[in-house]
N, C-alpha and C. Protein backbone atom coordinates (compact mmCIF):
# COMPACT_ATOMS: atom_id res chain seq x y z
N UNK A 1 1.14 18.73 8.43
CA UNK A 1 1.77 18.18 9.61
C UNK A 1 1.47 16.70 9.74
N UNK A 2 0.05 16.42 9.40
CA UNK A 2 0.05 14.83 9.26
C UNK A 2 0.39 14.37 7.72
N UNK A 3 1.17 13.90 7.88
CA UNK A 3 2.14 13.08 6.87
C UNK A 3 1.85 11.25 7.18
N UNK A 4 1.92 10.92 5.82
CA UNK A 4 2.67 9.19 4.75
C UNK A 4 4.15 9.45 4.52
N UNK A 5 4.61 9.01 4.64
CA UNK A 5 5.68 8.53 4.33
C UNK A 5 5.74 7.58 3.71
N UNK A 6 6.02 7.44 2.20
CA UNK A 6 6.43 5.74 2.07
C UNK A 6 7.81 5.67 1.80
N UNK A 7 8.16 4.16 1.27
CA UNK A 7 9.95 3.70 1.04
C UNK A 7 9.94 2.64 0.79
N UNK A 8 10.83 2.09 0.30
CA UNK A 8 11.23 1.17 0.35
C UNK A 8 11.06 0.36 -1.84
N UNK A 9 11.08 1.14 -2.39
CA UNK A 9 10.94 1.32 -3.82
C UNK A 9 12.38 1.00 -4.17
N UNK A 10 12.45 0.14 -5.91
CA UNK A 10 13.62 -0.03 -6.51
C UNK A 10 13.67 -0.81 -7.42
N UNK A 11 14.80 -1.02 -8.27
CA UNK A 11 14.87 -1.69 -9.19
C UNK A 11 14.86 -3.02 -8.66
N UNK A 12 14.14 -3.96 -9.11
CA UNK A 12 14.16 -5.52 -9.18
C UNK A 12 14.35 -6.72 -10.36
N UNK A 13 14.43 -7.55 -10.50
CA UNK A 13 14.50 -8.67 -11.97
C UNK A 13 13.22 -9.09 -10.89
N UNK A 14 12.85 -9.69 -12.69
CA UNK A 14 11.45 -10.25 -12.37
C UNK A 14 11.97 -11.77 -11.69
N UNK A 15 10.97 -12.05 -10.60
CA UNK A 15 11.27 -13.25 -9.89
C UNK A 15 11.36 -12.78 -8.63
N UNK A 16 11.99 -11.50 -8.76
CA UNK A 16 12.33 -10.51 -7.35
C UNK A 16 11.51 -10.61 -5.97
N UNK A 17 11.86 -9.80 -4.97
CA UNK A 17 11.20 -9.78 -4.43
C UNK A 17 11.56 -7.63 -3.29
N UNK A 18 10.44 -7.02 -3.27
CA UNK A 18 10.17 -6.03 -2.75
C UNK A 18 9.64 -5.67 -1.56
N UNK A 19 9.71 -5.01 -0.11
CA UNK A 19 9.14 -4.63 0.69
C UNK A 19 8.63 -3.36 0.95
N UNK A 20 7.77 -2.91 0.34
CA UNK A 20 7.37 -1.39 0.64
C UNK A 20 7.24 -1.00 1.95
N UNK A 21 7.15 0.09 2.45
CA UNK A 21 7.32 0.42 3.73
C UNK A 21 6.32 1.80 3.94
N UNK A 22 5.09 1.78 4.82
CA UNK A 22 4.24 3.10 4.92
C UNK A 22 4.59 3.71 6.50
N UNK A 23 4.80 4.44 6.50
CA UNK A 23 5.22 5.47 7.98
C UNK A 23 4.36 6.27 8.13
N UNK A 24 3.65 6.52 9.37
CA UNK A 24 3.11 8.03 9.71
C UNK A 24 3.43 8.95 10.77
N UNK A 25 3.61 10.16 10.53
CA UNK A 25 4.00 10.93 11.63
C UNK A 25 2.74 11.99 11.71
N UNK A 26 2.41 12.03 12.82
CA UNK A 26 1.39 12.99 13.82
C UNK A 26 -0.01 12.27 13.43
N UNK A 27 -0.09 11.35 13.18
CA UNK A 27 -0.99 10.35 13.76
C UNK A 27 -0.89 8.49 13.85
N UNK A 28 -1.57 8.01 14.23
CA UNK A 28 -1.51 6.43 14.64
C UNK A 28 -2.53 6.07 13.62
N UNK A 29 -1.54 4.94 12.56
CA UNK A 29 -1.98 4.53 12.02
C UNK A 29 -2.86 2.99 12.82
N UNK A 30 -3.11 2.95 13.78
CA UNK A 30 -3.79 1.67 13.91
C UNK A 30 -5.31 2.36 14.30
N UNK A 31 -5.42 3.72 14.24
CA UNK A 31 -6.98 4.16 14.21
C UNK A 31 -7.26 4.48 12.67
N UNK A 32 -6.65 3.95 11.70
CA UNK A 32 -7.25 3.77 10.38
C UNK A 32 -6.87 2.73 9.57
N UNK A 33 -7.97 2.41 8.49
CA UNK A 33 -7.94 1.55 7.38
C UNK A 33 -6.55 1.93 6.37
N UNK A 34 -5.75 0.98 5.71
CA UNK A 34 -4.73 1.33 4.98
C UNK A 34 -4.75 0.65 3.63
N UNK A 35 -4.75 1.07 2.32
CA UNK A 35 -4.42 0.84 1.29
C UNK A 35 -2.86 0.94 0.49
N UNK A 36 -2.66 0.37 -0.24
CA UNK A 36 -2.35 0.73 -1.23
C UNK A 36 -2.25 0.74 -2.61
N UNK A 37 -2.21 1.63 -3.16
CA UNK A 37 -2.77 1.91 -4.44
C UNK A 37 -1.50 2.34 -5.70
N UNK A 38 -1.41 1.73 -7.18
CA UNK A 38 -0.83 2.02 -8.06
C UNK A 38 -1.25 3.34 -8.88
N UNK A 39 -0.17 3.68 -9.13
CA UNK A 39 -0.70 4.88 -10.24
C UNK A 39 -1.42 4.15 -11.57
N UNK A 40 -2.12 5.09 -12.11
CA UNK A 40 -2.18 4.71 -13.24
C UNK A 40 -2.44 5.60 -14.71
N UNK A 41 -2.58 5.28 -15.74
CA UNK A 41 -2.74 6.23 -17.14
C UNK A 41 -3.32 7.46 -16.63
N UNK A 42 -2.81 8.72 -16.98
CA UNK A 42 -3.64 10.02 -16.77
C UNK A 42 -3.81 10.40 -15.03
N UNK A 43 -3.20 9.61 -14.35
CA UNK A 43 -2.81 10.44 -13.06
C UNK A 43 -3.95 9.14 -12.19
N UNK A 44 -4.11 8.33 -12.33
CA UNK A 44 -5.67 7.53 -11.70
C UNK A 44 -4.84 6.36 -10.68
N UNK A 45 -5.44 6.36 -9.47
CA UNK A 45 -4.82 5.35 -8.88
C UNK A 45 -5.67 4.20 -8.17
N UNK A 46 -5.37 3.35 -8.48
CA UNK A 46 -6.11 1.74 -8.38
C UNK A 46 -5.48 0.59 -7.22
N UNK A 47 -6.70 0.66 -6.45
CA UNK A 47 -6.35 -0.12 -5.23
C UNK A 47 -5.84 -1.22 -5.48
N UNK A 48 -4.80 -1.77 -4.92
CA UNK A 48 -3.90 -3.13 -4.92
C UNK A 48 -4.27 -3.81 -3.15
N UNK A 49 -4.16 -3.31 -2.41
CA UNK A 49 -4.27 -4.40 -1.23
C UNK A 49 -4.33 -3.27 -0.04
N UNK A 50 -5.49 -3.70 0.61
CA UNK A 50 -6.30 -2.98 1.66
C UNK A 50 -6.34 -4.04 3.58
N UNK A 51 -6.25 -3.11 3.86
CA UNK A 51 -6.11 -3.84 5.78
C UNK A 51 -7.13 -2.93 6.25
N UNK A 52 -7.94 -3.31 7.14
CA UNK A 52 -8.83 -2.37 8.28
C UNK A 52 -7.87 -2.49 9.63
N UNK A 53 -8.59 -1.54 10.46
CA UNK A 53 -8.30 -1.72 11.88
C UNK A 53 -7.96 -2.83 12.61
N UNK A 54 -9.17 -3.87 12.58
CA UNK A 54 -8.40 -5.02 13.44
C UNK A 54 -7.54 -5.90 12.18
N UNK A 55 -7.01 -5.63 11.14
CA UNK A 55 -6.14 -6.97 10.24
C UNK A 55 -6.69 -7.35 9.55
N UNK A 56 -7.72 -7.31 8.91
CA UNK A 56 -8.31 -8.02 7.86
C UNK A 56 -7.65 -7.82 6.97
N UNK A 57 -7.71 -8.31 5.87
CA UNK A 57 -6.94 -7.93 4.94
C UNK A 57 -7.65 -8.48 3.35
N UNK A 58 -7.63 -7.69 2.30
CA UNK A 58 -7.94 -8.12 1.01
C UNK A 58 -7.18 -7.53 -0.37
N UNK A 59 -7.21 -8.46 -1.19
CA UNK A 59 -6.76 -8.10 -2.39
C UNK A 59 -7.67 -7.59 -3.43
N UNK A 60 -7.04 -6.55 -3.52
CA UNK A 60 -8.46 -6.12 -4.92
C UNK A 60 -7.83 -5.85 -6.34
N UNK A 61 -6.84 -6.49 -6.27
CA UNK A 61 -6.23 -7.13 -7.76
C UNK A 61 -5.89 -8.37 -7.96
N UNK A 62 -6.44 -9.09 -8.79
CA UNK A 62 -6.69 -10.38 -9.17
C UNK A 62 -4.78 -11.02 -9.77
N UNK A 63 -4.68 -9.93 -10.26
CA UNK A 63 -3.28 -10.36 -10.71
C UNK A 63 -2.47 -10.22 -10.04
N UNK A 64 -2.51 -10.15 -8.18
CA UNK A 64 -1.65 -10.08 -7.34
C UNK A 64 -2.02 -10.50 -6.45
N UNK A 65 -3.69 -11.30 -6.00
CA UNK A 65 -3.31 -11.97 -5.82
C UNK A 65 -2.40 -13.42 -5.11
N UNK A 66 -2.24 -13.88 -3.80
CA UNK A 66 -1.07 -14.74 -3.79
C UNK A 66 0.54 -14.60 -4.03
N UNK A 67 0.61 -13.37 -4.50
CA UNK A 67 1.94 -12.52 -5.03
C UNK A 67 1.88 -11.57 -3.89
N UNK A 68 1.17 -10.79 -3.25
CA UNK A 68 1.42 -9.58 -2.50
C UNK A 68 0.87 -9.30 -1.36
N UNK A 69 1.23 -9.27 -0.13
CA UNK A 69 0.84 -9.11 1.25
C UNK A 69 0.70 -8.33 2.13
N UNK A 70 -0.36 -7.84 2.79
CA UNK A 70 -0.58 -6.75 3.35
C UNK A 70 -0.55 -6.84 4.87
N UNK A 71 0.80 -5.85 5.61
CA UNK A 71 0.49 -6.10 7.05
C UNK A 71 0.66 -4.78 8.04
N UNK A 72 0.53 -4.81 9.52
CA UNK A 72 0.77 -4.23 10.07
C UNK A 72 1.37 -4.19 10.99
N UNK A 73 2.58 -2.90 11.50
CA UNK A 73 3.25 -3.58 13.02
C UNK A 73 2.66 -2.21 13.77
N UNK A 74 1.84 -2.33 14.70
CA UNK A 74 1.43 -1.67 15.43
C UNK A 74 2.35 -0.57 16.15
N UNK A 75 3.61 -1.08 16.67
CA UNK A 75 4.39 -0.66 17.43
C UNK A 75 5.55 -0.09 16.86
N UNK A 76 5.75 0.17 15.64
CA UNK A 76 6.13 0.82 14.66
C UNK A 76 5.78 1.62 14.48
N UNK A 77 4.64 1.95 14.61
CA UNK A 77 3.57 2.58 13.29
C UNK A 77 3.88 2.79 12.02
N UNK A 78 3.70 1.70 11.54
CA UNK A 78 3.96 1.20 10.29
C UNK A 78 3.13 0.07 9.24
N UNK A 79 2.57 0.52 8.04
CA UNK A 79 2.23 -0.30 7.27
C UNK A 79 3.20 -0.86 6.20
N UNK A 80 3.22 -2.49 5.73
CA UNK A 80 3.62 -2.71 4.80
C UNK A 80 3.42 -3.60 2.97
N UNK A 81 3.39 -3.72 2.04
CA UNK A 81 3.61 -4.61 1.40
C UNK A 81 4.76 -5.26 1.03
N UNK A 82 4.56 -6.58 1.20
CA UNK A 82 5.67 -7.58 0.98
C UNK A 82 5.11 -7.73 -1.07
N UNK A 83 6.27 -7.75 -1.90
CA UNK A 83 5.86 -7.81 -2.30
C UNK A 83 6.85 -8.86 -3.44
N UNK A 84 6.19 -10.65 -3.56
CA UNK A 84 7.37 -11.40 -4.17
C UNK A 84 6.67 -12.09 -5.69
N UNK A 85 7.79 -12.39 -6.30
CA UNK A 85 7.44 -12.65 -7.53
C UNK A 85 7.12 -11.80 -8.69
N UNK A 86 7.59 -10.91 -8.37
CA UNK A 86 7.64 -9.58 -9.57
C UNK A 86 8.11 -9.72 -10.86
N UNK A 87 6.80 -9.06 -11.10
CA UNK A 87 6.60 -9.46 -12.58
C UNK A 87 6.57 -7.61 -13.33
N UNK A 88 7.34 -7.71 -14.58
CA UNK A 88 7.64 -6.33 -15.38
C UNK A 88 5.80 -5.65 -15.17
N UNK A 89 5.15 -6.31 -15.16
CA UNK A 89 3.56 -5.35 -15.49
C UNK A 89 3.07 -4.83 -14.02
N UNK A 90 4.04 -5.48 -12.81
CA UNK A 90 3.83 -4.95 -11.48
C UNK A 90 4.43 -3.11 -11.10
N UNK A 91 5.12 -3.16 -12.14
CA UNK A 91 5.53 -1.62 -11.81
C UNK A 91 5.11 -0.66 -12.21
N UNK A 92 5.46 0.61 -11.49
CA UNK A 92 4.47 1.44 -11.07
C UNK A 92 5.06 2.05 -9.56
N UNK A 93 4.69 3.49 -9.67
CA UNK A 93 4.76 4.08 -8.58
C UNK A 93 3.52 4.15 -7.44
N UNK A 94 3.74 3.38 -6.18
CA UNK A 94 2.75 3.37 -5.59
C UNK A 94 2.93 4.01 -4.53
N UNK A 95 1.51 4.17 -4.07
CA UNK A 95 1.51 4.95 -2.62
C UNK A 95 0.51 4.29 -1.83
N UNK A 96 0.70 4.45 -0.43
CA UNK A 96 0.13 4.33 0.58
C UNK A 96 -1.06 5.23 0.88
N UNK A 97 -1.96 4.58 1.42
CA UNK A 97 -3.25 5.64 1.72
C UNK A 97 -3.69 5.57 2.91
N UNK A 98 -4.51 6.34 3.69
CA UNK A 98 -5.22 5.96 5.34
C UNK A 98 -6.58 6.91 4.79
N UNK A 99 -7.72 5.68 5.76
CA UNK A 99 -8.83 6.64 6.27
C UNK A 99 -9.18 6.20 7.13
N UNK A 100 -9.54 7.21 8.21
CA UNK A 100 -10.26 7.43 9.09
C UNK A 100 -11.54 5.93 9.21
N UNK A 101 -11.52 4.69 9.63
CA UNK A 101 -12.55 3.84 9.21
C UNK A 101 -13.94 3.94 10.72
N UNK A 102 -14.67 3.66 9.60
CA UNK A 102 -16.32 3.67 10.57
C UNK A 102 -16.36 2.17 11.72
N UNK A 103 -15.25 1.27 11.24
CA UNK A 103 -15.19 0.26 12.35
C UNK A 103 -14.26 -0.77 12.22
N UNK A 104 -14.03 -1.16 12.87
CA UNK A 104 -12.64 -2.18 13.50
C UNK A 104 -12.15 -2.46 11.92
N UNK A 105 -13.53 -3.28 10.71
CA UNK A 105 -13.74 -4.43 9.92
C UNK A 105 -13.59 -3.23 8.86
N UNK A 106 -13.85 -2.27 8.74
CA UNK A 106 -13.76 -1.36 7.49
C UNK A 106 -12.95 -0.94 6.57
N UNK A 107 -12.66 -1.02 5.26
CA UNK A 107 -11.68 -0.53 4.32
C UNK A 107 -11.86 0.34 3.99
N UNK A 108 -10.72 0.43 3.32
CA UNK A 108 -10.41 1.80 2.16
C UNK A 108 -10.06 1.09 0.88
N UNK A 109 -11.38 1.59 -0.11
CA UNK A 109 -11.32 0.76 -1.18
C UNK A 109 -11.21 1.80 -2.64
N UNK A 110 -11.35 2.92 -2.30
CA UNK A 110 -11.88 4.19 -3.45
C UNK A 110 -10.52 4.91 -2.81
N UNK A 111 -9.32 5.33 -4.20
CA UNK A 111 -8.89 6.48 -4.06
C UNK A 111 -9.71 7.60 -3.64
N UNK A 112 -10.84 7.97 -3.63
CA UNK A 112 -11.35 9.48 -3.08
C UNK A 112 -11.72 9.66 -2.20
N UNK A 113 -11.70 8.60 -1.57
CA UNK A 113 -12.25 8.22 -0.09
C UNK A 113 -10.98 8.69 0.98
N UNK A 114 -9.92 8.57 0.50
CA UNK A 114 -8.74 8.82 1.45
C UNK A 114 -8.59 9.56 2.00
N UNK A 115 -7.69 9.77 3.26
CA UNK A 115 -7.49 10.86 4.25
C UNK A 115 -6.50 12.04 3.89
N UNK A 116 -5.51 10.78 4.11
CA UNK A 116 -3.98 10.70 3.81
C UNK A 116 -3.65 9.83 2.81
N UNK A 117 -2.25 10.35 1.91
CA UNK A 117 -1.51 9.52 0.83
C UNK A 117 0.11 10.18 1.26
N UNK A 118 0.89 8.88 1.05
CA UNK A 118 2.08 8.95 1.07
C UNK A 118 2.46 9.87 -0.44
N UNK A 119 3.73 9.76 -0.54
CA UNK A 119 4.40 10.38 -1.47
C UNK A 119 4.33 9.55 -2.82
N UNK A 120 4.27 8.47 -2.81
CA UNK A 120 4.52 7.37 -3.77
C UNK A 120 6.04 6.99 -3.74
N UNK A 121 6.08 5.53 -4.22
CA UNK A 121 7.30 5.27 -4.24
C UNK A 121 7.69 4.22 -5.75
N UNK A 122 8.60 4.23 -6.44
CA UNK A 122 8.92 3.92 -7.61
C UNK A 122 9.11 2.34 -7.89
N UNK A 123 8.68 1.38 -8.53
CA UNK A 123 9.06 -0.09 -8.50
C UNK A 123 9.37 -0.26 -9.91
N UNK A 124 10.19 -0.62 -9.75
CA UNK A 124 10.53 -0.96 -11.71
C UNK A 124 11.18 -2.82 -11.36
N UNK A 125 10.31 -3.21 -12.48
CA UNK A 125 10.81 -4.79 -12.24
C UNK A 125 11.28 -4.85 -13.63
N UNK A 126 12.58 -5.14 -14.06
CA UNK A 126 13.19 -4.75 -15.48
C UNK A 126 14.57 -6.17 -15.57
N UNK A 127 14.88 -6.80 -16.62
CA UNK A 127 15.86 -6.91 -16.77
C UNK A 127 17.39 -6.75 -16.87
């Protein structure tokens, strides 16, 4: 019943630019930390860009970086990545994550740590 939702996935040319989109229904995402995370080889998924409670925000991929932005609209309930300058090695099916955080300033930095995960959503940056 508590559900991620994500969206907002698609084909792009590199140069592109993408807006992912995280939704939750039957809870408020502004009482948790939000990630999101790429798939990767053998089923493994690797944090790309993390927000706490009050907005902080960090990148925990070096190769994105200045390329990819993490926000929140409260009144939505909605998380997003903006995501410009796409490059072919950016794709990947990603998903959205929430946990439960211990305080305002706290992330979600460990896939196993998570509450909730969206569905994933598909990015192909291709010619």
């Amino acid at each position: 019943q508590l559900q991620l939702v994500d969206s907002g996935g698609g084909l792009v040319q590199p140069g592109g630019s993408l807006t992912l989109s995280c939704a939750a229904s039957g809870f408020i995402l502004s009482d948790y930390a939000i990630t999101w995370f790429r798939e990767g080889p053998g089923g493994t998924r690797e944090a790309v860009s993390s927000i706490s409670r009050a907005g902080a925000t960090v990148s925990l991929k070096e190769a994105v970086k200045g390329r990819f932005t993490i926000s929140r609209d409260h009144a939505k309930n909605k998380v997003y990545l903006q995501m410009n300058s796409l490059k072919p090695e950016d794709s990947g099916v990603y998903h959205c994550a929430a946990k439960y955080g211990s305080g305002d300033w706290a992330l979600l930095t460990h896939a196993d740590s998570a509450d909730y995960w969206g569905q994933g959503t598909q990015v192909t940056v291709s010619s």
